[in-house]
N, C-alpha and C. Protein backbone atom coordinates (compact mmCIF):
# COMPACT_ATOMS: atom_id res chain seq x y z
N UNK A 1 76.73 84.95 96.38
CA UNK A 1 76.50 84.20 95.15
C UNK A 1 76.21 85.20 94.04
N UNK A 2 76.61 84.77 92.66
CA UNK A 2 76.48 85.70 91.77
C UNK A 2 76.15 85.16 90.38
N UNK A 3 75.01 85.34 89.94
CA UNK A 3 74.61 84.40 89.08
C UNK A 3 74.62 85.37 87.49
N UNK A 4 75.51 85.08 86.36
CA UNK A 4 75.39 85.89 85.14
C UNK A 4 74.83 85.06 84.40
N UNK A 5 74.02 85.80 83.35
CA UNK A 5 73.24 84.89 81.96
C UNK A 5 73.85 85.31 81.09
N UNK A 6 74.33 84.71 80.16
CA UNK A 6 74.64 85.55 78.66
C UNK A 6 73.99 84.73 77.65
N UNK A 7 73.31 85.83 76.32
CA UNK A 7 72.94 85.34 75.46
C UNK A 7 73.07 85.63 74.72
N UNK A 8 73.44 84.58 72.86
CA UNK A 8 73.85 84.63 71.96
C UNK A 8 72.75 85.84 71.08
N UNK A 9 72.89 86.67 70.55
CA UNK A 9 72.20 87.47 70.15
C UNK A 9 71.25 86.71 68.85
N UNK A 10 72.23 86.31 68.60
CA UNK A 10 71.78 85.46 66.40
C UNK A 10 71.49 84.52 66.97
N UNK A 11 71.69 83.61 67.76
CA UNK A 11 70.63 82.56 67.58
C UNK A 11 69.73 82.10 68.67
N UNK A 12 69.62 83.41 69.89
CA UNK A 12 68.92 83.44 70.83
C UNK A 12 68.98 82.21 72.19
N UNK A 13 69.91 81.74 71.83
CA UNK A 13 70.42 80.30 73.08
C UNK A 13 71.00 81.19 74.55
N UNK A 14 70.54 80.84 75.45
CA UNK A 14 71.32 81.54 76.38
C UNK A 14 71.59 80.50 77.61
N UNK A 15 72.63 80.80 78.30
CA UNK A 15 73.19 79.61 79.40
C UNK A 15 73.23 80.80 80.64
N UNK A 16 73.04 80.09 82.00
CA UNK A 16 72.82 80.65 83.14
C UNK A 16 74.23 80.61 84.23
N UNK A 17 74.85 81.10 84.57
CA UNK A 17 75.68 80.31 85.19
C UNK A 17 75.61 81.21 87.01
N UNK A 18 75.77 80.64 87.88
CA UNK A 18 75.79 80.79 89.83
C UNK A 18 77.16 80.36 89.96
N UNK A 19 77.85 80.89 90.59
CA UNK A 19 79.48 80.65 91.38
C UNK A 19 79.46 82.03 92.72
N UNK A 20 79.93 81.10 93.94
CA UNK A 20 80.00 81.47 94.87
C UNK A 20 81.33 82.09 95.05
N UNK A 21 81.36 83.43 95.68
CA UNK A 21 82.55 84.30 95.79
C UNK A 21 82.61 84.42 97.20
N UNK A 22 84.14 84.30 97.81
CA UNK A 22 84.26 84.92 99.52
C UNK A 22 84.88 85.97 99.04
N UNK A 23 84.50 86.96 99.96
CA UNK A 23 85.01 88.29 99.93
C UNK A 23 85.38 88.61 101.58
N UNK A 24 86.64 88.48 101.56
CA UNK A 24 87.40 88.98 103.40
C UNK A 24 86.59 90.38 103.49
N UNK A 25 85.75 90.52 104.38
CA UNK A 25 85.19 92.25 104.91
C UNK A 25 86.77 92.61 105.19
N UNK A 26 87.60 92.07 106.03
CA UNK A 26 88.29 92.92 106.65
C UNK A 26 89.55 92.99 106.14
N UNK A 27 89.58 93.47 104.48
CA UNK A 27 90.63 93.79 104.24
C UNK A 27 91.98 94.54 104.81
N UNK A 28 93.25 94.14 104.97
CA UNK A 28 94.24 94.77 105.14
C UNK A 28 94.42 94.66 106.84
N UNK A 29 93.31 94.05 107.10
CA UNK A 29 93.52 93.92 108.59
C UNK A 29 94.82 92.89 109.41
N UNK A 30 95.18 93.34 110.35
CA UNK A 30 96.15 92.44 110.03
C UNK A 30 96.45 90.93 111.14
N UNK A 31 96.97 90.40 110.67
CA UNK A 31 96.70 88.57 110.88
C UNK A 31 98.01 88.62 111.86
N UNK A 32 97.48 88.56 113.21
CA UNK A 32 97.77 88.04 114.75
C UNK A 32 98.70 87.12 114.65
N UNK A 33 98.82 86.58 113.98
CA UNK A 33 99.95 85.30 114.01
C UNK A 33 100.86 85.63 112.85
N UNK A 34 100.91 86.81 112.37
CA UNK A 34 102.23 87.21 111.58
C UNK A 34 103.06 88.58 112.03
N UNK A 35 102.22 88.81 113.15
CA UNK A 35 102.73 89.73 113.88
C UNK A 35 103.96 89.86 114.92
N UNK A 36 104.88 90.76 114.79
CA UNK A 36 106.30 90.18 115.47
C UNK A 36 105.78 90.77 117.09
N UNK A 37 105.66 90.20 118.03
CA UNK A 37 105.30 90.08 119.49
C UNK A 37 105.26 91.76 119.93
N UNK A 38 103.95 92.13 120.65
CA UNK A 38 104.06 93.11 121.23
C UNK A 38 104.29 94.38 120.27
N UNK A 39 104.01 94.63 118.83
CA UNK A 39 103.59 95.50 118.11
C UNK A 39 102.47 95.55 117.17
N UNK A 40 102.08 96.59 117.47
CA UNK A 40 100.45 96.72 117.29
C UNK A 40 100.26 98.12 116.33
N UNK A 41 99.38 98.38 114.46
CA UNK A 41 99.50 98.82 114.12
C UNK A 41 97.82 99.20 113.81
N UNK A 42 97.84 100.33 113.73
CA UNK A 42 96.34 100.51 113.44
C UNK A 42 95.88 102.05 113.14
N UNK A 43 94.55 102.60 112.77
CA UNK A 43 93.64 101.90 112.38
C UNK A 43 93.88 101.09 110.82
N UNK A 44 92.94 100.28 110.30
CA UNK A 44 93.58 99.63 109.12
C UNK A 44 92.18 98.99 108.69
N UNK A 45 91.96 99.80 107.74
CA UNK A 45 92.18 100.65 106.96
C UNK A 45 91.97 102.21 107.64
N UNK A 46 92.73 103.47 106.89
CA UNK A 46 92.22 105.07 107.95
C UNK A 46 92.77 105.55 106.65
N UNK A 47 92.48 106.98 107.41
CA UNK A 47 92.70 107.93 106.31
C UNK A 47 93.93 108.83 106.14
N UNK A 48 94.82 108.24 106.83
CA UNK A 48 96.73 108.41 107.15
C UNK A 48 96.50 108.26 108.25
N UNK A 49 96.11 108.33 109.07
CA UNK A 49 96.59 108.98 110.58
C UNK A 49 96.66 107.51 110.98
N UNK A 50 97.80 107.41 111.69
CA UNK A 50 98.45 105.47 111.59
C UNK A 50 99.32 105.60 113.27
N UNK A 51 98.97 104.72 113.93
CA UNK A 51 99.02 104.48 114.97
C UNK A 51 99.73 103.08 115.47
N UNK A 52 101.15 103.32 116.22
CA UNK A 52 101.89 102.01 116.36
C UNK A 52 101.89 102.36 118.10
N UNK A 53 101.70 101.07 118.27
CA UNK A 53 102.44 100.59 119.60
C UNK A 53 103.01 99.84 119.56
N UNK A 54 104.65 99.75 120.79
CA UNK A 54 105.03 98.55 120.55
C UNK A 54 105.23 98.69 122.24
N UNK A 55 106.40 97.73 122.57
CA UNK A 55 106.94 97.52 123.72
C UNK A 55 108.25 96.82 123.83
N UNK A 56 109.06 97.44 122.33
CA UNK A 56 110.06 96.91 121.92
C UNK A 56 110.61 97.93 121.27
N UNK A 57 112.14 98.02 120.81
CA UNK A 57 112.63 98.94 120.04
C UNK A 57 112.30 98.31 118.35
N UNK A 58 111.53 99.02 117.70
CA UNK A 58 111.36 98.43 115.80
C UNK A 58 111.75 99.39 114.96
N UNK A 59 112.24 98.87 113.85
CA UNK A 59 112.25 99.87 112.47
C UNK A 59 111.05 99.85 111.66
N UNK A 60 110.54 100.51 111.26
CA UNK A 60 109.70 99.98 110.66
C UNK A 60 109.86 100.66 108.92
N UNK A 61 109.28 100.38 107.96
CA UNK A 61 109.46 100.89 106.82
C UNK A 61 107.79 101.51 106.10
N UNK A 62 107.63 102.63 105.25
CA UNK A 62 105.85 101.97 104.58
C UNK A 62 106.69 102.41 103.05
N UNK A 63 106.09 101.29 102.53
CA UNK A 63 106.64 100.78 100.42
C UNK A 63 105.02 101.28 100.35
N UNK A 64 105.39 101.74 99.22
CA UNK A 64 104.41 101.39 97.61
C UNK A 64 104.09 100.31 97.13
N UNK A 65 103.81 100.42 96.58
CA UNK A 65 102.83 98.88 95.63
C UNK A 65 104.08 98.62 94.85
N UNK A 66 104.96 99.15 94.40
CA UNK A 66 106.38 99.35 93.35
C UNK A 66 107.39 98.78 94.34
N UNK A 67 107.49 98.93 95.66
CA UNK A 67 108.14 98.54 96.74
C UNK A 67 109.47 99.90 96.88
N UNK A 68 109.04 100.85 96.61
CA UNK A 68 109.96 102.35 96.89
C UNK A 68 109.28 102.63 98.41
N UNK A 69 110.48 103.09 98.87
CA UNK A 69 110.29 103.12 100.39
C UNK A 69 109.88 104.54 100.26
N UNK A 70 108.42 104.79 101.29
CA UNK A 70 108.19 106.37 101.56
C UNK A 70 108.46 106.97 102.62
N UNK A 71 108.74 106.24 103.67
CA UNK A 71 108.99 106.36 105.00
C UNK A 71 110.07 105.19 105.98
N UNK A 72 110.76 106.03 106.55
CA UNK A 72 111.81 104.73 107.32
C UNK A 72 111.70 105.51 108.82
N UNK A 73 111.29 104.85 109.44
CA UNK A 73 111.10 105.78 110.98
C UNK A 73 111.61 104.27 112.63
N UNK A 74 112.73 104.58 113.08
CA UNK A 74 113.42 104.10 114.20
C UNK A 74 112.30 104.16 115.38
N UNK A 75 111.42 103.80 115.55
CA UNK A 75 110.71 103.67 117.07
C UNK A 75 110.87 103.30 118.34
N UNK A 76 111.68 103.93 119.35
CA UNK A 76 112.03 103.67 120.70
C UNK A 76 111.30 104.01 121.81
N UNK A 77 110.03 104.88 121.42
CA UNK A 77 108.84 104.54 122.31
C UNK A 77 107.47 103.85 122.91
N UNK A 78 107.12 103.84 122.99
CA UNK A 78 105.78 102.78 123.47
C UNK A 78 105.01 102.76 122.15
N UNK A 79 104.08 104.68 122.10
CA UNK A 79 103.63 104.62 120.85
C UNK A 79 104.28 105.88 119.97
N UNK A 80 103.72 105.81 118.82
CA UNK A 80 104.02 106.70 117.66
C UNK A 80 102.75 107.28 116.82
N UNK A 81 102.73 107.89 116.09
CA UNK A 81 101.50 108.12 115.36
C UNK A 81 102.40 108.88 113.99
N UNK A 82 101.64 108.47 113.41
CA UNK A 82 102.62 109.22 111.65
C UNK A 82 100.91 109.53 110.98
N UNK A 83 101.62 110.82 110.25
CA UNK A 83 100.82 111.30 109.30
C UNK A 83 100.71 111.23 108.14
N UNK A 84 100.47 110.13 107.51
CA UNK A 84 100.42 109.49 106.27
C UNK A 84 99.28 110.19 104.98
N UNK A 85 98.87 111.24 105.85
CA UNK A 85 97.69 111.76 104.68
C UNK A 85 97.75 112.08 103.22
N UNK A 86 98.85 112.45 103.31
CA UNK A 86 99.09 113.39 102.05
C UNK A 86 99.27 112.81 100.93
N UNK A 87 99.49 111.07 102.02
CA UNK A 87 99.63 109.84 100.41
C UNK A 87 98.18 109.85 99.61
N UNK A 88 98.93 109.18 98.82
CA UNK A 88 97.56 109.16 98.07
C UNK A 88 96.64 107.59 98.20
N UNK A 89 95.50 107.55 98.11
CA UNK A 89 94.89 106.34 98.26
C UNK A 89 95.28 105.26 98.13
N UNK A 90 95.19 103.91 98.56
CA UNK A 90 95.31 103.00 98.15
C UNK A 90 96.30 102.28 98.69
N UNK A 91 97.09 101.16 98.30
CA UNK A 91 97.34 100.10 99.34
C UNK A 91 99.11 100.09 99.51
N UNK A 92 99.60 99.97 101.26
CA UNK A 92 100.75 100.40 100.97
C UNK A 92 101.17 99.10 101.82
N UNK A 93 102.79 99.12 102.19
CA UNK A 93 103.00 98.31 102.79
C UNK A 93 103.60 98.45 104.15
N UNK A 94 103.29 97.79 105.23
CA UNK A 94 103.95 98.30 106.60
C UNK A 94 105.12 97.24 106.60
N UNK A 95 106.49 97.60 106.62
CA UNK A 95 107.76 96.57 106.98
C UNK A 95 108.16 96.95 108.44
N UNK A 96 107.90 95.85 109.35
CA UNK A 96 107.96 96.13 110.80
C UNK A 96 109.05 95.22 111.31
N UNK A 97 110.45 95.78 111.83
CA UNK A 97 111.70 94.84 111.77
C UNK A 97 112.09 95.08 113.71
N UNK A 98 111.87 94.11 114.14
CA UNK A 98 112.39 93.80 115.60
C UNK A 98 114.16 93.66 116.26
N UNK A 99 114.52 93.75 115.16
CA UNK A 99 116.11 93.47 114.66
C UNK A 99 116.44 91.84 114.72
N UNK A 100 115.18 91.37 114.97
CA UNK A 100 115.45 89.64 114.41
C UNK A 100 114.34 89.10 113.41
N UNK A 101 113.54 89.91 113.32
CA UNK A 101 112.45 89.24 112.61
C UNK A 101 111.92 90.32 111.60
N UNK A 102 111.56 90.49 110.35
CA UNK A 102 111.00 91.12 109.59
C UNK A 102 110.08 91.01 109.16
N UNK A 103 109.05 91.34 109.56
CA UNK A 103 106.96 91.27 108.94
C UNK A 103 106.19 92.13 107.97
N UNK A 104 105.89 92.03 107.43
CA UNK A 104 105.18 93.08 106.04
C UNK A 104 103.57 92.96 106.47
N UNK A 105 103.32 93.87 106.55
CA UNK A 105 101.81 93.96 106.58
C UNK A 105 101.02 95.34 105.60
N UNK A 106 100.25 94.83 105.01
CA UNK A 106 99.15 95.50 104.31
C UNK A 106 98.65 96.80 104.81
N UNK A 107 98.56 97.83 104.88
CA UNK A 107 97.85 98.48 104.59
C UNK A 107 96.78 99.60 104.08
N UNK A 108 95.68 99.95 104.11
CA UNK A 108 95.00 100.70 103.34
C UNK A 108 94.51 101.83 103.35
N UNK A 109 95.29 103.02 102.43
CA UNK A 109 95.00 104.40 102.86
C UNK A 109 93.86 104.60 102.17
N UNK A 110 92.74 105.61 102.84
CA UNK A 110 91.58 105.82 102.30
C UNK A 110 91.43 107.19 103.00
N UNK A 111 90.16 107.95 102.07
CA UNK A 111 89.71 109.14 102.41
C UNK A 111 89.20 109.09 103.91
């Protein structure tokens, strides 16, 4: 809950106002039921170092916020690990393609 007052300076009236905010803790995390079967991406949020498993052959893609692709990497093993450090902060996108299904997931590079 977050309650602001503001008051009129010149004629000293002031009004109170409370509005309740949700805030998801677990940003960028990613949602189990949009996930294409048997691939698994993590940690999320980290600090590049990005970790896939699958048990399937995927493409996967990671966009910018602009949607310019920075990475396109073919995965035909179990797992993978990519070194994403050198990006710079902030929020990218994972495109994870099964060759029938295409999923976008969030996520968040941090120090």
């Amino acid at each position: 809950a977050y309650t602001v007052k503001v008051t009129n300076t010149v004629t000293g009236c002031s009004s109170i106002k409370t509005i309740n905010l949700s805030v998801n803790k677990c940003l960028g995390l990613i949602n189990t039921n949009e996930m294409i079967d048997h691939v698994s991406v993590y940690p999320n949020p980290s600090n590049g170092l990005l970790m896939i498993e699958t048990e399937q052959v995927i493409d996967i893609k990671i966009l910018d916020q602009l949607g310019k692709i920075i990475l396109s990497k073919h995965i035909s093993e179990n797992s993978c690990s990519l070194n994403l450090s050198t990006l710079s902060n902030g929020i990218y996108f994972i495109q994870v393609n099964d060759g029938k299904k295409t999923k976008t997931l969030k996520w968040l590079k941090t120090d």
